[in-house]
N, C-alpha and C. Protein backbone atom coordinates (compact mmCIF):
# COMPACT_ATOMS: atom_id res chain seq x y z
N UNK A 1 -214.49 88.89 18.68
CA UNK A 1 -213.17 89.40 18.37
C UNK A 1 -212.85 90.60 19.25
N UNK A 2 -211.34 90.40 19.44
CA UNK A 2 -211.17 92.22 20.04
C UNK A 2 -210.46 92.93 19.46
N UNK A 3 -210.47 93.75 19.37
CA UNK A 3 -210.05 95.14 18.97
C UNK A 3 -208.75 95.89 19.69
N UNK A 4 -207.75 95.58 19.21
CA UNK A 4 -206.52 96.45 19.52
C UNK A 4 -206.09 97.10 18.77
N UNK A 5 -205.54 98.52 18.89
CA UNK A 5 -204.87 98.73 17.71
C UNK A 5 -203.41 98.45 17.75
N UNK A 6 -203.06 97.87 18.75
CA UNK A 6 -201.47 96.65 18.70
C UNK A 6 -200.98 95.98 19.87
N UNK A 7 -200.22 94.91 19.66
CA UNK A 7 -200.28 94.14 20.30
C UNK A 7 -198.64 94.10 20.12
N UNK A 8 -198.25 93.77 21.76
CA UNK A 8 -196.64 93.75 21.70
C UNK A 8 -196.19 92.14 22.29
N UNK A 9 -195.72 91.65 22.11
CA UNK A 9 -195.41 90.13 22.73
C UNK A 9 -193.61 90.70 23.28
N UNK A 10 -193.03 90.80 24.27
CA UNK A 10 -191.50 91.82 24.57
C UNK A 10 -191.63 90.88 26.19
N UNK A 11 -190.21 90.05 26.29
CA UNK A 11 -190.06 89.84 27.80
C UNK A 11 -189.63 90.76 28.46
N UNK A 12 -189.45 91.87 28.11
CA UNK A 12 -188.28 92.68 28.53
C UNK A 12 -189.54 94.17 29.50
N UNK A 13 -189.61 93.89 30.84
CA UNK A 13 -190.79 94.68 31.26
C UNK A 13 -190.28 96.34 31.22
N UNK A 14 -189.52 96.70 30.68
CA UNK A 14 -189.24 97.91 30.97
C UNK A 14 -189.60 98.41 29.07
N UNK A 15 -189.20 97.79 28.36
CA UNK A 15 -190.32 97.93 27.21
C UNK A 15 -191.54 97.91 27.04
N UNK A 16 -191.72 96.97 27.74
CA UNK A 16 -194.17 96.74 28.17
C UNK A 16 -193.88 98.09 28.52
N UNK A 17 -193.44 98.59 29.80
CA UNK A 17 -194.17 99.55 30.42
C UNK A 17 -194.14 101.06 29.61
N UNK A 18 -193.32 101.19 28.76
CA UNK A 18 -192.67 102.25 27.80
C UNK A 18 -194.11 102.50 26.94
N UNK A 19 -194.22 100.84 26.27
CA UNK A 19 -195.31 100.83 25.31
C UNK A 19 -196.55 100.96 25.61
N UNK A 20 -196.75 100.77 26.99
CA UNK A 20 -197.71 100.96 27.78
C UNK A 20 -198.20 102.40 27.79
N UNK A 21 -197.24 103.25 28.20
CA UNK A 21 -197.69 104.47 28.92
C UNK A 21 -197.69 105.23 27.71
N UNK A 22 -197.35 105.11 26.53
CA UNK A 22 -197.15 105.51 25.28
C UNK A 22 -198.74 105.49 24.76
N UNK A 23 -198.95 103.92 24.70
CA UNK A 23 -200.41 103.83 24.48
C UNK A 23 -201.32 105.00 25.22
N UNK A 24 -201.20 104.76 26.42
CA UNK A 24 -201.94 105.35 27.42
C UNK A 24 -202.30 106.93 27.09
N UNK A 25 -201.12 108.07 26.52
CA UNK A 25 -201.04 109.38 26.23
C UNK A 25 -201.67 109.20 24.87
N UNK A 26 -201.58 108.57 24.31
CA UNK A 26 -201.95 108.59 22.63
C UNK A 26 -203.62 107.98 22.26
N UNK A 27 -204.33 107.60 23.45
CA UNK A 27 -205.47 107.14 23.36
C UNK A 27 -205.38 105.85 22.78
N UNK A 28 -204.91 104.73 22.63
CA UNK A 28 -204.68 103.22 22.05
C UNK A 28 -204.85 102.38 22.54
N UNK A 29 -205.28 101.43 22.08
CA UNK A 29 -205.68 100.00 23.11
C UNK A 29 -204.25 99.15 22.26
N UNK A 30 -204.16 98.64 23.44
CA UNK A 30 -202.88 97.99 23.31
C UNK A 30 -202.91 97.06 24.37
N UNK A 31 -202.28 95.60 23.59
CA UNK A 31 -202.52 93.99 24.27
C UNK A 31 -200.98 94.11 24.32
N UNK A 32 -200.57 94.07 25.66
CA UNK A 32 -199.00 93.78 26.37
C UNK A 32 -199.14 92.34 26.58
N UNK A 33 -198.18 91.44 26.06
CA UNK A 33 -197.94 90.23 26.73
C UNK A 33 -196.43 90.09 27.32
N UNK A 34 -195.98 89.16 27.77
CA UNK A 34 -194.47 89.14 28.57
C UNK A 34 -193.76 87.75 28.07
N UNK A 35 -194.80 86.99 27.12
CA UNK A 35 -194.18 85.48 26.58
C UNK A 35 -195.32 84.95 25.67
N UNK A 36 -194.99 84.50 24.84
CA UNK A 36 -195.56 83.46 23.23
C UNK A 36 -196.96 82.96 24.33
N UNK A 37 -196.72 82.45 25.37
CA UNK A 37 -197.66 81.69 25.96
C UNK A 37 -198.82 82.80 26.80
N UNK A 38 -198.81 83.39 27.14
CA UNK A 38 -199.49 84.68 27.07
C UNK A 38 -200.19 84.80 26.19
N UNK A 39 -199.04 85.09 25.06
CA UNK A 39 -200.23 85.60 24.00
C UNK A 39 -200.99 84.83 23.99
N UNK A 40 -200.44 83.20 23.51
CA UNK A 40 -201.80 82.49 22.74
C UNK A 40 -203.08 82.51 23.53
N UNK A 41 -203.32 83.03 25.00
CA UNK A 41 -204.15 82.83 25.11
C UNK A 41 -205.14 83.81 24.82
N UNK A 42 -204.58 84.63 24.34
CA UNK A 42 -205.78 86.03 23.27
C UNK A 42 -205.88 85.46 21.64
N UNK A 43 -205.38 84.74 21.46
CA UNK A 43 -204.89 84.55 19.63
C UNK A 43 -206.27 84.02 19.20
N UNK A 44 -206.91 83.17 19.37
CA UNK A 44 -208.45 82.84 18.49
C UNK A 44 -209.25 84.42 19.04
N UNK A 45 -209.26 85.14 19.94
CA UNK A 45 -210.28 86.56 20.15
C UNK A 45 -209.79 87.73 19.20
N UNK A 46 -208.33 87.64 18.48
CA UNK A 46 -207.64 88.63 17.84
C UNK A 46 -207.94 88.73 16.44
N UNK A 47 -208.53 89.79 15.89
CA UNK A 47 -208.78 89.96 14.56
C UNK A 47 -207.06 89.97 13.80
N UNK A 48 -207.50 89.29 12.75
CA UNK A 48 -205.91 88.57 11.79
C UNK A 48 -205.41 89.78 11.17
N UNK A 49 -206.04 91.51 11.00
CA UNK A 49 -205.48 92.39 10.65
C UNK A 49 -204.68 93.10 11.92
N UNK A 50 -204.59 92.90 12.78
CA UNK A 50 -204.23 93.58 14.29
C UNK A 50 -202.56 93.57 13.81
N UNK A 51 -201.97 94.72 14.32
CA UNK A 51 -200.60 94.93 14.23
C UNK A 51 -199.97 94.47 15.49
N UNK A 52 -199.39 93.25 14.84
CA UNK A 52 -198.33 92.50 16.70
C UNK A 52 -196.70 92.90 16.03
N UNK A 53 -196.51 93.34 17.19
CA UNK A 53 -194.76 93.67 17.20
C UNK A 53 -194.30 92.64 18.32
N UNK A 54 -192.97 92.04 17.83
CA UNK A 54 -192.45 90.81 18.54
C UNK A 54 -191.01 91.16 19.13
N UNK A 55 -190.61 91.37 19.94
CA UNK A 55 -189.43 90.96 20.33
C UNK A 55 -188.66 89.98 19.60
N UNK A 56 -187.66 89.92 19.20
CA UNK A 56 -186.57 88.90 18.32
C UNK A 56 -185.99 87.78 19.19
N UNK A 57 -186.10 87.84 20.92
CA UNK A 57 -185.72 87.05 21.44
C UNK A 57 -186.86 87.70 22.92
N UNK A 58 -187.51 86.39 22.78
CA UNK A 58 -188.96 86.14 23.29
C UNK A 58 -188.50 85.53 24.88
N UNK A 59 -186.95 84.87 25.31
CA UNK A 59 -186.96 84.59 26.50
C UNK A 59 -187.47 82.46 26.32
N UNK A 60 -186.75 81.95 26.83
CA UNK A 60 -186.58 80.61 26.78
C UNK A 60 -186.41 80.11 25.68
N UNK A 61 -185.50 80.26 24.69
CA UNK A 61 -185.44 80.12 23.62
C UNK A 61 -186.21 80.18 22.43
N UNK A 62 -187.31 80.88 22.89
CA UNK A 62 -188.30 81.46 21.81
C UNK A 62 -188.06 82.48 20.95
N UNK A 63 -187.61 82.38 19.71
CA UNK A 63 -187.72 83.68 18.89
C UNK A 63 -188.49 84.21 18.35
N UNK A 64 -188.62 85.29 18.11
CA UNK A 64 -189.60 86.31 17.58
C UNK A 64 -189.90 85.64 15.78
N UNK A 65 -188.87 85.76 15.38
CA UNK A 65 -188.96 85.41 14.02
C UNK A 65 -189.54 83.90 13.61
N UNK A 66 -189.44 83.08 14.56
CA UNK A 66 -190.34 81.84 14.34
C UNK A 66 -191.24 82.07 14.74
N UNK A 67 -191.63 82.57 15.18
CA UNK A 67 -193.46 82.90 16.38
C UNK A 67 -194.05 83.20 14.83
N UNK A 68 -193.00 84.70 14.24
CA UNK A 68 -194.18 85.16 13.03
C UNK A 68 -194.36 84.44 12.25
N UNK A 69 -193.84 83.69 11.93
CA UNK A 69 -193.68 82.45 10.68
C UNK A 69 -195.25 81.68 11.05
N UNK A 70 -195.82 81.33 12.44
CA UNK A 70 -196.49 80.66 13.39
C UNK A 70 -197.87 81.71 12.55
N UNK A 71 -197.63 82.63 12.93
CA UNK A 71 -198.80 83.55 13.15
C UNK A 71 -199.15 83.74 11.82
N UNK A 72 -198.15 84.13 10.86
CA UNK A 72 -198.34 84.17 9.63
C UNK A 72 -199.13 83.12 8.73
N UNK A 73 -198.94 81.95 9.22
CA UNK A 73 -199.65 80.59 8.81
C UNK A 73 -201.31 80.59 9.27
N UNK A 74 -201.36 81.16 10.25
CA UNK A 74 -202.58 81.11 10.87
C UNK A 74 -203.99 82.76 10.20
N UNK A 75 -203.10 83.12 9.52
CA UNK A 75 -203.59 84.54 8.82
C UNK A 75 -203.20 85.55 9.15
N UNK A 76 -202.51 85.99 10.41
CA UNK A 76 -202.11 87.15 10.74
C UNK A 76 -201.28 88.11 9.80
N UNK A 77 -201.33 89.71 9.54
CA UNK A 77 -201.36 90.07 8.20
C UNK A 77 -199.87 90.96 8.97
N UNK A 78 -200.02 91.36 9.77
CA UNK A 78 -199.39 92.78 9.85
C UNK A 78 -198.17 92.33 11.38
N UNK A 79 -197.34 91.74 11.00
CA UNK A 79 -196.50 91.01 11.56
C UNK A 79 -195.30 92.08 11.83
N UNK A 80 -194.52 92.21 13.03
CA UNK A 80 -193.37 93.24 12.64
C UNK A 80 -192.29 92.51 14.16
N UNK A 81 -191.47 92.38 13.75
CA UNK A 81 -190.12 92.59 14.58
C UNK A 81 -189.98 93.64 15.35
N UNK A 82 -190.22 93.67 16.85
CA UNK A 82 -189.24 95.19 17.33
C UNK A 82 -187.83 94.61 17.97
N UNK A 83 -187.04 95.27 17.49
CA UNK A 83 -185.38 94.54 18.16
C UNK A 83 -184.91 95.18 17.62
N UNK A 84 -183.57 95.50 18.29
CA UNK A 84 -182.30 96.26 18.47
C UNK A 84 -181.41 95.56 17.08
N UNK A 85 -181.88 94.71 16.78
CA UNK A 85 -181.23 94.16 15.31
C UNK A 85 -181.37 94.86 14.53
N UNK A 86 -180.24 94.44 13.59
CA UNK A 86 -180.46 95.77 12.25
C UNK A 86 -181.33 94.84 11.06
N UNK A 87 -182.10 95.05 10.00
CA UNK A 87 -182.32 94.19 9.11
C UNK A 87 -181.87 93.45 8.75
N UNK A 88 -180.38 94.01 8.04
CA UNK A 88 -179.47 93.07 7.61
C UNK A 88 -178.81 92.18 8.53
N UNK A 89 -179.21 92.14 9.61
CA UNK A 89 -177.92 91.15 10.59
C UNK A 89 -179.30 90.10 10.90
N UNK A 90 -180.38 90.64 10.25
CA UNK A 90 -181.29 89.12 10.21
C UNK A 90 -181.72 88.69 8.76
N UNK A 91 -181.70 89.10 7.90
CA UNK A 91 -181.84 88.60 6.59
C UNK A 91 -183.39 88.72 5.98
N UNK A 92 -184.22 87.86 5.34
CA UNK A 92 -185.44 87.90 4.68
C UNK A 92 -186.31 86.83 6.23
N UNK A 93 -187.26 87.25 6.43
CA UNK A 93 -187.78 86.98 7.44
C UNK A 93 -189.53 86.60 6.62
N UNK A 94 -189.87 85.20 6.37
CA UNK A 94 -190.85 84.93 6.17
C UNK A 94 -191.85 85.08 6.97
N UNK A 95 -193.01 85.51 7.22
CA UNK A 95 -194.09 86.06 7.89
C UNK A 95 -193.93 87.41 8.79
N UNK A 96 -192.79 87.96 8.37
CA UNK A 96 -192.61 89.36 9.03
C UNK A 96 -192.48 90.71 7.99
N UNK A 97 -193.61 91.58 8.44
CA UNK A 97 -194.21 92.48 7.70
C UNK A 97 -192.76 93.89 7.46
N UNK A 98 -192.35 93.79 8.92
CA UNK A 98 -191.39 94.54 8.65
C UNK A 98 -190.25 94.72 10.16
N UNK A 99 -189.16 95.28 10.64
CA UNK A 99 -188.29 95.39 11.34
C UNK A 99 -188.40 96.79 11.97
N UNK A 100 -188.54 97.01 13.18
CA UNK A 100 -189.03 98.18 13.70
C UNK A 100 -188.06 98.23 15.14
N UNK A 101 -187.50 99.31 15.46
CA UNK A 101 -186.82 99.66 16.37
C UNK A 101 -187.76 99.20 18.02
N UNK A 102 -186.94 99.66 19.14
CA UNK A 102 -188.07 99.05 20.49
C UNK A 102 -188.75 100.38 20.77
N UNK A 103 -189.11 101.28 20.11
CA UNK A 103 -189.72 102.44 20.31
C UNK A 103 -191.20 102.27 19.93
N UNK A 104 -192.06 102.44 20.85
CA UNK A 104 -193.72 102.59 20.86
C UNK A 104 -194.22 102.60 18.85
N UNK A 105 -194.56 102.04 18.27
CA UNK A 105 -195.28 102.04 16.59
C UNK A 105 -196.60 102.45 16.86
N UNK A 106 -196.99 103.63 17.49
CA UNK A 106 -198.04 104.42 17.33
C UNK A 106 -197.77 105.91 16.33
């Protein structure tokens, strides 16, 4: 297993690099991916308590909010949305822990 203390899945590289350098000052290990397909290829090495923050629109018609639904099925505990969306303009979100702005969750 590895050990992150979060994991961002964001097409958007000027967010990676934000969350990046954020990590970087704050001492954090942090798994940047740039697409769903990325990730999966860390997803069987990832302990199911690890905090992943998703982008709401993942880039090729992938959304964030179905990915967690994905992940959530598979055990993942600590599921969160980062997007410029407000809660309410997305509703009850099954396998998502919670809705978090695009600002670094350290």
């Amino acid at each position: 297993m590895n050990r992150f203390d979060v994991v961002l899945v964001d097409d958007d590289p000027l967010v990676r690099m934000s969350w990046k350098m954020v990590a970087q000052q704050k001492g954090k290990s942090i798994l940047i991916c740039s697409s769903v397909d990325e990730f999966r290829e860390h997803l069987q090495a990832l302990e199911r308590s690890t905090r992943i923050y998703l982008d709401s629109n993942l880039g090729d018609g992938v959304r964030g909010e179905e990915f967690a639904l994905e992940l959530s099925r598979l055990g993942f505990t600590e599921v969160f949305l980062a997007t410029g969306y407000r809660s309410a303009e997305l509703g009850r979100l099954p396998g998502v822990k919670g809705i978090v702005g695009k600002d670094p969750q350290f």
